[in-house]
C-alpha atoms as a PDB file:
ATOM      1  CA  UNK A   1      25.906  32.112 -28.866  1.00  0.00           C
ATOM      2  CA  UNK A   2      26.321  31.937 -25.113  1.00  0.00           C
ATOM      3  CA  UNK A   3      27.800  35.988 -23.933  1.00  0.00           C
ATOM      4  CA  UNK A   4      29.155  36.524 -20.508  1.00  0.00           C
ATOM      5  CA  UNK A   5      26.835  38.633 -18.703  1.00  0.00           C
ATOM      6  CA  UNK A   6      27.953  41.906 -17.194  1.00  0.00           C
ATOM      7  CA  UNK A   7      26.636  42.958 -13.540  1.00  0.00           C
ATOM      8  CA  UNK A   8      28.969  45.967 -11.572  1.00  0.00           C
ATOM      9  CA  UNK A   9      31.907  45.716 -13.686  1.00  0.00           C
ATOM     10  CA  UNK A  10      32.077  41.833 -13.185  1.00  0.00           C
ATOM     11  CA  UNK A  11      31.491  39.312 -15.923  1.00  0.00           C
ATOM     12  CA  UNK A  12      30.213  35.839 -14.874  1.00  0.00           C
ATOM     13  CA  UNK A  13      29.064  33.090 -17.003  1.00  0.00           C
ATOM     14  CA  UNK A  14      25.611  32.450 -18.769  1.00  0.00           C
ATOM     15  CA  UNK A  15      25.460  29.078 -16.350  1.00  0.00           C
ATOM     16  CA  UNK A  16      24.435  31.917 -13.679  1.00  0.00           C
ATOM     17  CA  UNK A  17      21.328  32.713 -15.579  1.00  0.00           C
ATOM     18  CA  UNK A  18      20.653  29.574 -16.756  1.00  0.00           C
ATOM     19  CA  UNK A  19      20.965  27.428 -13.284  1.00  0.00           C
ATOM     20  CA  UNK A  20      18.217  28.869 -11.292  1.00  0.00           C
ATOM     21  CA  UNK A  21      15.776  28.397 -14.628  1.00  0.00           C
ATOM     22  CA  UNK A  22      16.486  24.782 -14.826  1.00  0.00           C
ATOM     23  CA  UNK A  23      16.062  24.639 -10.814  1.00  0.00           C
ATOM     24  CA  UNK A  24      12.937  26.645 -11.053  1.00  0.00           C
ATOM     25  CA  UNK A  25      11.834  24.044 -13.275  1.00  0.00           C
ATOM     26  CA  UNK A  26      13.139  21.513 -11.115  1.00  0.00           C
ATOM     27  CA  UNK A  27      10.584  22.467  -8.422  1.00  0.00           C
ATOM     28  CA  UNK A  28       7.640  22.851 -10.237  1.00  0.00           C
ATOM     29  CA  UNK A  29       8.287  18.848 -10.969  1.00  0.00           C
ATOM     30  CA  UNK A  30       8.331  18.043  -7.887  1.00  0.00           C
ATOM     31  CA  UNK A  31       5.272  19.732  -6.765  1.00  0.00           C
ATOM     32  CA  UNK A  32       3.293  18.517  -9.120  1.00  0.00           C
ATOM     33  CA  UNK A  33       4.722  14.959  -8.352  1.00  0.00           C
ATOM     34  CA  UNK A  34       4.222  15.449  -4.972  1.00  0.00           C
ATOM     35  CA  UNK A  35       0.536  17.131  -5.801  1.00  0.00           C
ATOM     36  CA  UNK A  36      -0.427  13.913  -8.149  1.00  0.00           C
ATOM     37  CA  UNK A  37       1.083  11.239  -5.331  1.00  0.00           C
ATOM     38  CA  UNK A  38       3.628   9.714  -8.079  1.00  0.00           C
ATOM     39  CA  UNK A  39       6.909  11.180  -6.141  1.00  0.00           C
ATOM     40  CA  UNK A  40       6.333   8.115  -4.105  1.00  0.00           C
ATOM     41  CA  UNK A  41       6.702   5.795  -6.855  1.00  0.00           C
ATOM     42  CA  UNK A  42      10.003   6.672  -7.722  1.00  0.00           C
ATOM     43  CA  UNK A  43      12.883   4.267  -6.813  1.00  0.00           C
ATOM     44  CA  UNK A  44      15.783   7.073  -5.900  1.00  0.00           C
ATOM     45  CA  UNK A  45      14.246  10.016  -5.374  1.00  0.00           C
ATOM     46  CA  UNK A  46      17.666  12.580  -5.200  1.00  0.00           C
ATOM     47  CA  UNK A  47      18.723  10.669  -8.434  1.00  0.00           C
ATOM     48  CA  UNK A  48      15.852  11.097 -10.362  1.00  0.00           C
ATOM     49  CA  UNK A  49      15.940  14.451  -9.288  1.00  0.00           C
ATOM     50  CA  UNK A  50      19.812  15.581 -10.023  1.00  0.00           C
ATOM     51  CA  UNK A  51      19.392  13.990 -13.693  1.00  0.00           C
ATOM     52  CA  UNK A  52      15.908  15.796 -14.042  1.00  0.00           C
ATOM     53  CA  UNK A  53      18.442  18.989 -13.012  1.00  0.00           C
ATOM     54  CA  UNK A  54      20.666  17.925 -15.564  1.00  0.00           C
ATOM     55  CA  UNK A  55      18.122  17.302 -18.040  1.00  0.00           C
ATOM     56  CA  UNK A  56      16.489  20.690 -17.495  1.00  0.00           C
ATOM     57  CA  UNK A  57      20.228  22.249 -17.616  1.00  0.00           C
ATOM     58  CA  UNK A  58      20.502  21.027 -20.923  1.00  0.00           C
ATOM     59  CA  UNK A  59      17.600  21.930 -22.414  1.00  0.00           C
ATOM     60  CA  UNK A  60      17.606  25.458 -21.477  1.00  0.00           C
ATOM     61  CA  UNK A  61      20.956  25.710 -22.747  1.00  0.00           C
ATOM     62  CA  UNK A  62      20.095  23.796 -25.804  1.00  0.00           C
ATOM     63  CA  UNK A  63      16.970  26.392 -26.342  1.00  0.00           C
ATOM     64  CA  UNK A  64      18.214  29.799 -24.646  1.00  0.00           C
ATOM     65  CA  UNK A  65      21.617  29.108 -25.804  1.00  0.00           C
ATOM     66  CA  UNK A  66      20.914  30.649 -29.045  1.00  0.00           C
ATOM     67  CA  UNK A  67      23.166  29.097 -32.137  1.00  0.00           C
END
């Protein structure tokens, strides 16, 4: 189950954990598109990239969500 995570007497939500993950993964995409020349190819490149955030979003929540 998602907890609220406790920094200096404030509580903020798991999304602030989880966020930079998926955006972490976000980058390593696109440098290894960019790296293999196929970032080119790709019709709209900001939104491939904000539903490849999404995606990402989703599956770390999905898998470091817990249950």
């Amino acid at each position: 189950m998602l907890q609220t995570v406790s920094f200096a007497g404030l509580e903020f939500s798991p999304l602030v954990v989880l966020l930079p993950v998926a955006f972490l993964l976000v980058a390593a995409t696109r440098f290894i598109l960019h790296w293999l020349h196929l970032r080119e190819r790709i019709w709209k490149v900001a939104w491939f990239e904000v539903a490849l955030f999404f995606c990402y979003l989703a599956a770390t929540v999905y898998l470091l969500g817990g249950r």
